[in-house]
PDB file of N, CA and C in Angstrom:
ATOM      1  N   UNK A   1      -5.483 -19.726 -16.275  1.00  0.00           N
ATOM      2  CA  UNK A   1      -6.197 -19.627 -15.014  1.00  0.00           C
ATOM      3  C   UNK A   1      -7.333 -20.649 -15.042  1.00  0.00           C
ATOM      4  N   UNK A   2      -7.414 -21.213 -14.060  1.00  0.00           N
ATOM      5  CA  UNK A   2      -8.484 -22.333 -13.606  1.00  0.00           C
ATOM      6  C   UNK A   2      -9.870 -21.783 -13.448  1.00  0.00           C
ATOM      7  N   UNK A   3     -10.976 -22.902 -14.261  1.00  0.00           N
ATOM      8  CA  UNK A   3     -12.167 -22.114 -13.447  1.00  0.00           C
ATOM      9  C   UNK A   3     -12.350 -21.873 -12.079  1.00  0.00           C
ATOM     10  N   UNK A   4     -11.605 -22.736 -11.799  1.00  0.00           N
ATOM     11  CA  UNK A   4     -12.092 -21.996  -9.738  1.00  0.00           C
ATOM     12  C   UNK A   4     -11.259 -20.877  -9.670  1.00  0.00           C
ATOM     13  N   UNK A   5     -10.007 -20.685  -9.955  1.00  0.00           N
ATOM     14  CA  UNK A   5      -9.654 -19.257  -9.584  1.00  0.00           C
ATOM     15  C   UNK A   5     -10.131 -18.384 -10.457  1.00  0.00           C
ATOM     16  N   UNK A   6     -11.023 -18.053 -11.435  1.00  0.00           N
ATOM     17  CA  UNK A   6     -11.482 -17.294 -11.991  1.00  0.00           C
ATOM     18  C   UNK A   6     -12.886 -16.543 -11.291  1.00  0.00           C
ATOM     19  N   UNK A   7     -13.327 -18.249 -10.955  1.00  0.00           N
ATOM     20  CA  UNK A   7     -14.486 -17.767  -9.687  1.00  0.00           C
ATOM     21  C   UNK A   7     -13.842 -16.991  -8.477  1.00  0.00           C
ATOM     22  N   UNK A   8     -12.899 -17.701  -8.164  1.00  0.00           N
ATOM     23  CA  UNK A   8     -12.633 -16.748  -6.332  1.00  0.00           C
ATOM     24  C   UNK A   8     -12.193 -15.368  -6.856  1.00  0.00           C
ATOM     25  N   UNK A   9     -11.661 -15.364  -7.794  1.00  0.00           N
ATOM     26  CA  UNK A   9     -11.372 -13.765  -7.998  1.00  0.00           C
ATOM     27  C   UNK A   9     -12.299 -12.847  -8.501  1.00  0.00           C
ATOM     28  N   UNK A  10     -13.261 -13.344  -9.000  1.00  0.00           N
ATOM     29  CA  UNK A  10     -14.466 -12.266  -8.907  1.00  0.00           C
ATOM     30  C   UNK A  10     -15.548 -12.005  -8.331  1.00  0.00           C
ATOM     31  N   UNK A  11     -15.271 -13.063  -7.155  1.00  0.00           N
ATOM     32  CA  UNK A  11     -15.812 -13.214  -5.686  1.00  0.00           C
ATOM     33  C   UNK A  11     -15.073 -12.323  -5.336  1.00  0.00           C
ATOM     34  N   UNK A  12     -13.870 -12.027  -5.146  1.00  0.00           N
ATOM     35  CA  UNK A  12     -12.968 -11.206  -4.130  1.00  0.00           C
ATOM     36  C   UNK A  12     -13.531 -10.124  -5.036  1.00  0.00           C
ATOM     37  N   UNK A  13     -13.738  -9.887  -5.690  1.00  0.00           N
ATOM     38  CA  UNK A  13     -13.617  -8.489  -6.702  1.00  0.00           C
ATOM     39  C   UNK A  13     -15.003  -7.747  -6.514  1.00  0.00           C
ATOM     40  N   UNK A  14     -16.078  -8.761  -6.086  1.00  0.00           N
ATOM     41  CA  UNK A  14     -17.643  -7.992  -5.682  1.00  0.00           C
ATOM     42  C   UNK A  14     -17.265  -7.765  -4.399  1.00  0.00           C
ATOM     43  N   UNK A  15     -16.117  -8.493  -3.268  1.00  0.00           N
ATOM     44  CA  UNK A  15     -16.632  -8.083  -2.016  1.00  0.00           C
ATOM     45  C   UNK A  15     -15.376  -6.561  -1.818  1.00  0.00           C
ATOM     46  N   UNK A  16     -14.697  -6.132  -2.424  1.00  0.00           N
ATOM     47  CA  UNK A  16     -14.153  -4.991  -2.354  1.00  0.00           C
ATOM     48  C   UNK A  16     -15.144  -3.977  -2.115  1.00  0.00           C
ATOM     49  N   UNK A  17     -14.493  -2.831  -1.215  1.00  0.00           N
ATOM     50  CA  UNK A  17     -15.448  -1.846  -0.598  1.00  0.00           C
ATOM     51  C   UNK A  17     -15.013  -0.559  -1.710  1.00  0.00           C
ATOM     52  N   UNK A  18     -13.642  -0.796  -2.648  1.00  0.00           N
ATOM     53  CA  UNK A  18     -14.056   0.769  -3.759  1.00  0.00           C
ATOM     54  C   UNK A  18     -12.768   0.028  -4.664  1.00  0.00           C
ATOM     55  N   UNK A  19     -13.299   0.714  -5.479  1.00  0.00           N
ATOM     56  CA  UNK A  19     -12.527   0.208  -7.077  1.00  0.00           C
ATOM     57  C   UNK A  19     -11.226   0.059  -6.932  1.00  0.00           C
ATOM     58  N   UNK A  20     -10.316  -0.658  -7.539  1.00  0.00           N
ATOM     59  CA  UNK A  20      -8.705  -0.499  -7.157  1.00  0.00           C
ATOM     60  C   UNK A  20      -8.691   0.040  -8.768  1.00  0.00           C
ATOM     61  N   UNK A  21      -7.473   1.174  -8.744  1.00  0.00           N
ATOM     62  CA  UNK A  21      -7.008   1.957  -9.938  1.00  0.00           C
ATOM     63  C   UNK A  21      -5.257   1.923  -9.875  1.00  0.00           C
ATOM     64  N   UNK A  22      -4.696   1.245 -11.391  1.00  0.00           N
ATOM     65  CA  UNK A  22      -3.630   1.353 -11.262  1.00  0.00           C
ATOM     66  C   UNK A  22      -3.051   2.809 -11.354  1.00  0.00           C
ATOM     67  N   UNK A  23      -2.248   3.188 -10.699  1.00  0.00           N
ATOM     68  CA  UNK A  23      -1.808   4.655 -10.341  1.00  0.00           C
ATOM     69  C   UNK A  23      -0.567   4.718  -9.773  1.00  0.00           C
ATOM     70  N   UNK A  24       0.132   5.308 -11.061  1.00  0.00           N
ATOM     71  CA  UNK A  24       2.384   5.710 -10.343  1.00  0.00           C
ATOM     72  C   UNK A  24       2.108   6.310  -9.336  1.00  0.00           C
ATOM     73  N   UNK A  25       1.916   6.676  -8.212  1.00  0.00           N
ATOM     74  CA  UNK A  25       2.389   7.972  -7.482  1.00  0.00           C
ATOM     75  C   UNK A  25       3.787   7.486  -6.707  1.00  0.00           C
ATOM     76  N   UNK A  26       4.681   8.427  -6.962  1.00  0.00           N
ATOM     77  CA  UNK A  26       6.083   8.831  -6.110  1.00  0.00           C
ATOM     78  C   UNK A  26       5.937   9.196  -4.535  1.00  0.00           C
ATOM     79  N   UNK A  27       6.571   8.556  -3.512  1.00  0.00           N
ATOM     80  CA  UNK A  27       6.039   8.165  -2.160  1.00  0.00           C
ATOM     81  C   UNK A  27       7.285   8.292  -1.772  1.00  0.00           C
ATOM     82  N   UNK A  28       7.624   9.039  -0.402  1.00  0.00           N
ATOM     83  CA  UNK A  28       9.056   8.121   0.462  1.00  0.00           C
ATOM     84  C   UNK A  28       7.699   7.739   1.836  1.00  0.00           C
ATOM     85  N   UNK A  29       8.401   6.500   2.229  1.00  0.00           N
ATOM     86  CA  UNK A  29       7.833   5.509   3.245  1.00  0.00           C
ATOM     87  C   UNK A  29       9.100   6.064   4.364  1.00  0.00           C
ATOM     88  N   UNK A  30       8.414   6.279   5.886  1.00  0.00           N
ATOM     89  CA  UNK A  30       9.229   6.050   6.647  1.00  0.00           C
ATOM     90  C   UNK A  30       8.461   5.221   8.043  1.00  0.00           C
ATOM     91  N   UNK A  31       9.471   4.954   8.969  1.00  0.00           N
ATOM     92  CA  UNK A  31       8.942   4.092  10.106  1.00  0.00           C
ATOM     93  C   UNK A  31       9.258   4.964  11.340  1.00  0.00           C
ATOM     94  N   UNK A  32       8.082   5.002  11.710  1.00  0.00           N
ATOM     95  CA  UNK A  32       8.273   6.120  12.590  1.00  0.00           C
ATOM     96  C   UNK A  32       8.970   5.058  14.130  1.00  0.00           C
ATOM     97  N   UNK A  33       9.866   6.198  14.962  1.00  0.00           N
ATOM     98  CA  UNK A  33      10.327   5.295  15.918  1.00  0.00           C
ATOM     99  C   UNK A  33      10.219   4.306  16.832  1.00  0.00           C
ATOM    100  N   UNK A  34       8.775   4.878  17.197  1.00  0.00           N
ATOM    101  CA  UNK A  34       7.835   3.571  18.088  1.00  0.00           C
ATOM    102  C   UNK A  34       8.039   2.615  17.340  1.00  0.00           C
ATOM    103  N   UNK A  35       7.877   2.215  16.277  1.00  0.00           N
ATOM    104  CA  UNK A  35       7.795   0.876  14.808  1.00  0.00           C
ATOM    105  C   UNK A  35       9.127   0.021  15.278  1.00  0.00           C
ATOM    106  N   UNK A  36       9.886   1.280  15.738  1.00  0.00           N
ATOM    107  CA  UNK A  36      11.266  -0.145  15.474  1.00  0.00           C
ATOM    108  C   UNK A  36      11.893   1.042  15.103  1.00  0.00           C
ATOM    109  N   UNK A  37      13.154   0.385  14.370  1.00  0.00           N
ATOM    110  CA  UNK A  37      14.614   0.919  13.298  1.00  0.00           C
ATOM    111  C   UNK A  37      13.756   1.389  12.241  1.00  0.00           C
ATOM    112  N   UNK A  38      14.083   2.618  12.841  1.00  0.00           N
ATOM    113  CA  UNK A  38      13.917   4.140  11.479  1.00  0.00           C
ATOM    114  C   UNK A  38      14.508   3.526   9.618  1.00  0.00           C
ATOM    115  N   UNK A  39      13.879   3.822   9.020  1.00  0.00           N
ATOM    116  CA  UNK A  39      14.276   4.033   8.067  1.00  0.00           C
ATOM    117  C   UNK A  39      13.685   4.461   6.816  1.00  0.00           C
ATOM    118  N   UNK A  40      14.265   5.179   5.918  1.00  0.00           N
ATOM    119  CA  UNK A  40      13.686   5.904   4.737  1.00  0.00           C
ATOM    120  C   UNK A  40      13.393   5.352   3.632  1.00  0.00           C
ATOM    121  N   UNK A  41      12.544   5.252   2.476  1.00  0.00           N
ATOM    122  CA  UNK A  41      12.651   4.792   1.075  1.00  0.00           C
ATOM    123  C   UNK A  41      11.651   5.433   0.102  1.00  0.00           C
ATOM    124  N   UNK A  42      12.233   5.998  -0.577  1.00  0.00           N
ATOM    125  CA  UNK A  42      11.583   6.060  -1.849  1.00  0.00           C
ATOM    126  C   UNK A  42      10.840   4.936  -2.606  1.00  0.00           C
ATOM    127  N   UNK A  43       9.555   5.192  -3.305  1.00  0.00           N
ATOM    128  CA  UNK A  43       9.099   3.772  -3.498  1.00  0.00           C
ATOM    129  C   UNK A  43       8.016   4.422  -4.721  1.00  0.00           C
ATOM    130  N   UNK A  44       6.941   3.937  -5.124  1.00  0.00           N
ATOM    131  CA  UNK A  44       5.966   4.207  -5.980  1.00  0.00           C
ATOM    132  C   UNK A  44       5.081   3.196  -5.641  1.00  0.00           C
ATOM    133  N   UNK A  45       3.380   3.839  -5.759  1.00  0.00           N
ATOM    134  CA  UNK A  45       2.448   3.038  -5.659  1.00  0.00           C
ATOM    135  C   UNK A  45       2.085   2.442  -7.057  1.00  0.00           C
ATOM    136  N   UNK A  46       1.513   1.345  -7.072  1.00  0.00           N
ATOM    137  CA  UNK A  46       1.366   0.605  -7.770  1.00  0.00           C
ATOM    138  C   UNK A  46      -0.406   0.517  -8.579  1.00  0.00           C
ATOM    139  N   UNK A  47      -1.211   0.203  -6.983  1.00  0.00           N
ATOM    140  CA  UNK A  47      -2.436   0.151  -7.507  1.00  0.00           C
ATOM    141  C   UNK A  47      -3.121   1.077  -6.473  1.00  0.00           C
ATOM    142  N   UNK A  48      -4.254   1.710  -6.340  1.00  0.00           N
ATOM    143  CA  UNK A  48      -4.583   2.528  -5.006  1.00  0.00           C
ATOM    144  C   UNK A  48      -6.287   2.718  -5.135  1.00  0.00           C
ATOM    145  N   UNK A  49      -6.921   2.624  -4.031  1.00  0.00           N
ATOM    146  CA  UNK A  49      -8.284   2.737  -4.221  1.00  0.00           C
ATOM    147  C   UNK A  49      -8.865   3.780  -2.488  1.00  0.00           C
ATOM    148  N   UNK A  50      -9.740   4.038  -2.410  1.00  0.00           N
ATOM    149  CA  UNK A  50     -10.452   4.864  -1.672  1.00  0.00           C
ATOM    150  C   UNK A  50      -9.692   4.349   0.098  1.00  0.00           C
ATOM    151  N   UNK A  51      -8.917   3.124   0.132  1.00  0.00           N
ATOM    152  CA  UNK A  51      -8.734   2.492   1.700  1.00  0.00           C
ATOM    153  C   UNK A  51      -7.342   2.502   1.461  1.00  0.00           C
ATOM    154  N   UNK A  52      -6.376   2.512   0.186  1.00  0.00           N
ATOM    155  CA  UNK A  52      -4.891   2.396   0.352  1.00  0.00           C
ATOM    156  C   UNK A  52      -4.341   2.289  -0.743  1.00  0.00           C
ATOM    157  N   UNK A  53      -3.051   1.468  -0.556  1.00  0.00           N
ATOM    158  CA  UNK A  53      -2.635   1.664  -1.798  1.00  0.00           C
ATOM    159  C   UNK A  53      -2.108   0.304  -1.809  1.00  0.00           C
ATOM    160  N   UNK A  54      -1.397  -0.102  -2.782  1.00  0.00           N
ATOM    161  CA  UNK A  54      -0.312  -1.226  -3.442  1.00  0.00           C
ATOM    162  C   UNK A  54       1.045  -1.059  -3.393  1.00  0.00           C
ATOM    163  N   UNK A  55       2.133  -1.139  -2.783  1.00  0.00           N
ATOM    164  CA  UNK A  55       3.722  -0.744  -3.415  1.00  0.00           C
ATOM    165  C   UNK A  55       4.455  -1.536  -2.597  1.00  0.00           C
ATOM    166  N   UNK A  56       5.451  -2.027  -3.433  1.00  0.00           N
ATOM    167  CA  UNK A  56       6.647  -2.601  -3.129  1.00  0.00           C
ATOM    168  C   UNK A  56       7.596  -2.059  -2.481  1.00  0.00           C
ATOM    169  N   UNK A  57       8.141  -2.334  -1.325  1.00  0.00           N
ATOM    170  CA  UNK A  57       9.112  -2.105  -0.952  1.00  0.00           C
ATOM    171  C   UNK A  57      10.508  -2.990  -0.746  1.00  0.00           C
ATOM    172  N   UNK A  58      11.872  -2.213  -0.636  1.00  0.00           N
ATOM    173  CA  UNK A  58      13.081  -3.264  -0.159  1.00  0.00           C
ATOM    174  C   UNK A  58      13.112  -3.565   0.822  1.00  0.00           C
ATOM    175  N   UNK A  59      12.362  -2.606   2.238  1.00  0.00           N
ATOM    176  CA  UNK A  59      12.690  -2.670   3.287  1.00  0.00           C
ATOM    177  C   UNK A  59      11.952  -3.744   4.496  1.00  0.00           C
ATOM    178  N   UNK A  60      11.924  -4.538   5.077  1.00  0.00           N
ATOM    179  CA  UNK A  60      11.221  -5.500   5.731  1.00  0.00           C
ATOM    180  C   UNK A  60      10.593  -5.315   6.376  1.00  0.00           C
ATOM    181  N   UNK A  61       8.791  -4.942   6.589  1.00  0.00           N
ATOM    182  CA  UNK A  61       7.988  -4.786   7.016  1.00  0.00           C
ATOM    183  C   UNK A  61       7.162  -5.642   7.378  1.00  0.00           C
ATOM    184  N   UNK A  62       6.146  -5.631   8.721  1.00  0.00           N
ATOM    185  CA  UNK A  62       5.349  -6.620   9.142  1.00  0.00           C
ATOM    186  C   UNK A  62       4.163  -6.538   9.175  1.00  0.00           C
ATOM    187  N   UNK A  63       2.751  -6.964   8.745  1.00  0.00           N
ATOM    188  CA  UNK A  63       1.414  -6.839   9.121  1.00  0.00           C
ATOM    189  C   UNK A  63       0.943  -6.031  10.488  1.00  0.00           C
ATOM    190  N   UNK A  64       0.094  -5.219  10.148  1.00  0.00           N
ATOM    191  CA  UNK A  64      -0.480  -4.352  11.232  1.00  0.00           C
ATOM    192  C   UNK A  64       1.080  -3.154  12.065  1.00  0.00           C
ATOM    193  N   UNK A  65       1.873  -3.199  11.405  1.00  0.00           N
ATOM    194  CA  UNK A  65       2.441  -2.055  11.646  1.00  0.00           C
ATOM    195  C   UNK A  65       2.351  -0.808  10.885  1.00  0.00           C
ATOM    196  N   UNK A  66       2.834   0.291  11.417  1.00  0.00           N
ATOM    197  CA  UNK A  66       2.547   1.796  10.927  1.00  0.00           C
ATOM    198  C   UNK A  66       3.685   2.050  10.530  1.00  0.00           C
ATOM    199  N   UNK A  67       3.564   3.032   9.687  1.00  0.00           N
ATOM    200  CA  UNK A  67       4.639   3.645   8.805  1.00  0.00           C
ATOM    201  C   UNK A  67       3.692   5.242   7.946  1.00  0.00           C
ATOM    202  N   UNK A  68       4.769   5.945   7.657  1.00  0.00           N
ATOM    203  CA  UNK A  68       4.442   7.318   7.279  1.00  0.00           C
ATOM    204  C   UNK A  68       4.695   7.330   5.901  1.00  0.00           C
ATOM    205  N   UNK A  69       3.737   7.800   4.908  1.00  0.00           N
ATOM    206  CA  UNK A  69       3.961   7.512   3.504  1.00  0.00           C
ATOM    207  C   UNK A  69       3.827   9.175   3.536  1.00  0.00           C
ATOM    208  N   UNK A  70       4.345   9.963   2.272  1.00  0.00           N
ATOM    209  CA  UNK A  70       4.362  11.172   2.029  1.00  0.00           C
ATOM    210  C   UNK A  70       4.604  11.171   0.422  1.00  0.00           C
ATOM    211  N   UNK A  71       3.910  12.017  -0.076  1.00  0.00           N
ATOM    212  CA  UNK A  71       3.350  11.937  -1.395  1.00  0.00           C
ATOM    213  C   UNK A  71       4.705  12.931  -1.965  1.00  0.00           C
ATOM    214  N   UNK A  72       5.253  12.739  -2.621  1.00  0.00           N
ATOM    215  CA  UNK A  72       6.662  13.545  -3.090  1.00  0.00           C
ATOM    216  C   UNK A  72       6.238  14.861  -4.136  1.00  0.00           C
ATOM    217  N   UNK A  73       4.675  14.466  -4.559  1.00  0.00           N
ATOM    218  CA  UNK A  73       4.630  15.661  -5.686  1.00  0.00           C
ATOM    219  C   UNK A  73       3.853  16.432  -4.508  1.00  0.00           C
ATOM    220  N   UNK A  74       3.024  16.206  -4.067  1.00  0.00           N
ATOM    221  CA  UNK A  74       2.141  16.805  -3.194  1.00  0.00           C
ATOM    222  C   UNK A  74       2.727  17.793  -2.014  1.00  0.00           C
ATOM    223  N   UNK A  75       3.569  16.640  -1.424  1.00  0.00           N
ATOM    224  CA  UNK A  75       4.092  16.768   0.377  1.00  0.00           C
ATOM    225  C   UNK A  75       3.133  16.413   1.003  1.00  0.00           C
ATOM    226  N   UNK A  76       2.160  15.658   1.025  1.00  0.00           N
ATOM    227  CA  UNK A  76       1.056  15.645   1.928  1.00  0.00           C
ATOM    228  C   UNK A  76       1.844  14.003   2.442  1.00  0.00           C
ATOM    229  N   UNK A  77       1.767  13.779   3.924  1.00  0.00           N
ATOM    230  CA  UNK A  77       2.306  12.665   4.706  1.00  0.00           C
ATOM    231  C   UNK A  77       0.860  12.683   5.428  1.00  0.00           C
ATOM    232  N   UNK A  78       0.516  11.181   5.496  1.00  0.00           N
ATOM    233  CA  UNK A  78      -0.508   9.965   6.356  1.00  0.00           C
ATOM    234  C   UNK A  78       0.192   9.069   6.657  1.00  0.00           C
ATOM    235  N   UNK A  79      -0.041   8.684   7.867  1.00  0.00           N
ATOM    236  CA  UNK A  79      -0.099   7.592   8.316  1.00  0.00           C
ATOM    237  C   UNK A  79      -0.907   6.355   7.993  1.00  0.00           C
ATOM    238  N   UNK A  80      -0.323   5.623   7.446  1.00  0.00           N
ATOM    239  CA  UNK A  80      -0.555   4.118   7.298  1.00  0.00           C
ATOM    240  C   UNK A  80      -0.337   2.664   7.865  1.00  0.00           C
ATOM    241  N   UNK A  81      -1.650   1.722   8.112  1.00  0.00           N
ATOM    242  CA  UNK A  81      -1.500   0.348   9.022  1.00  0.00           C
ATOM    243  C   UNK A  81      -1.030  -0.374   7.578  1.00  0.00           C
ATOM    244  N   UNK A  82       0.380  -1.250   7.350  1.00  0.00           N
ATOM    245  CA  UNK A  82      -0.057  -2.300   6.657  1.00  0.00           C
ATOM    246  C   UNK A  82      -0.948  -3.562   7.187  1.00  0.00           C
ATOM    247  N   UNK A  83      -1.378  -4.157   5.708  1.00  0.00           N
ATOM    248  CA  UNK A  83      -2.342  -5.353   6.099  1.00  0.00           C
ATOM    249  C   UNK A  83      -1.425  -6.431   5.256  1.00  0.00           C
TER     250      UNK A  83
END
């Protein structure tokens, strides 16, 4: 890593508003119908802090759309904007 990207990344890292924590949690993602074409996936978060989370998905998603994440150990479902 370059000194300048060492700098911008701990520039980005003071202007974060809450800690990011790497964290498995087990998730199905769905798109609710307004969104478009429905569809389901199982997935896992990756990294997650006080505003969201991190996770990969297969399915093709776009900036500033909504989708329903639901916590598989929990059952607790929110609604989520990706960014």
């Amino acid at each position: 890593m370059s000194d300048q990207q060492l700098t911008d990344t701990k520039q980005c890292l003071r202007k974060r508003r809450s800690q990011r924590i790497e964290l498995t949690v087990p998730v199905v993602v769905h798109r609710p119908p307004k969104e478009g074409p429905q569809f389901s996936e199982r997935a896992q978060t990756l990294v997650v802090n006080a505003h969201g989370a991190l996770m990969s998905l297969a399915e093709r998603v776009t900036p500033e759309q909504r989708l329903l994440m639901q916590n598989i150990d929990s059952g607790e479902q929110k609604e989520c904007r990706l960014v």
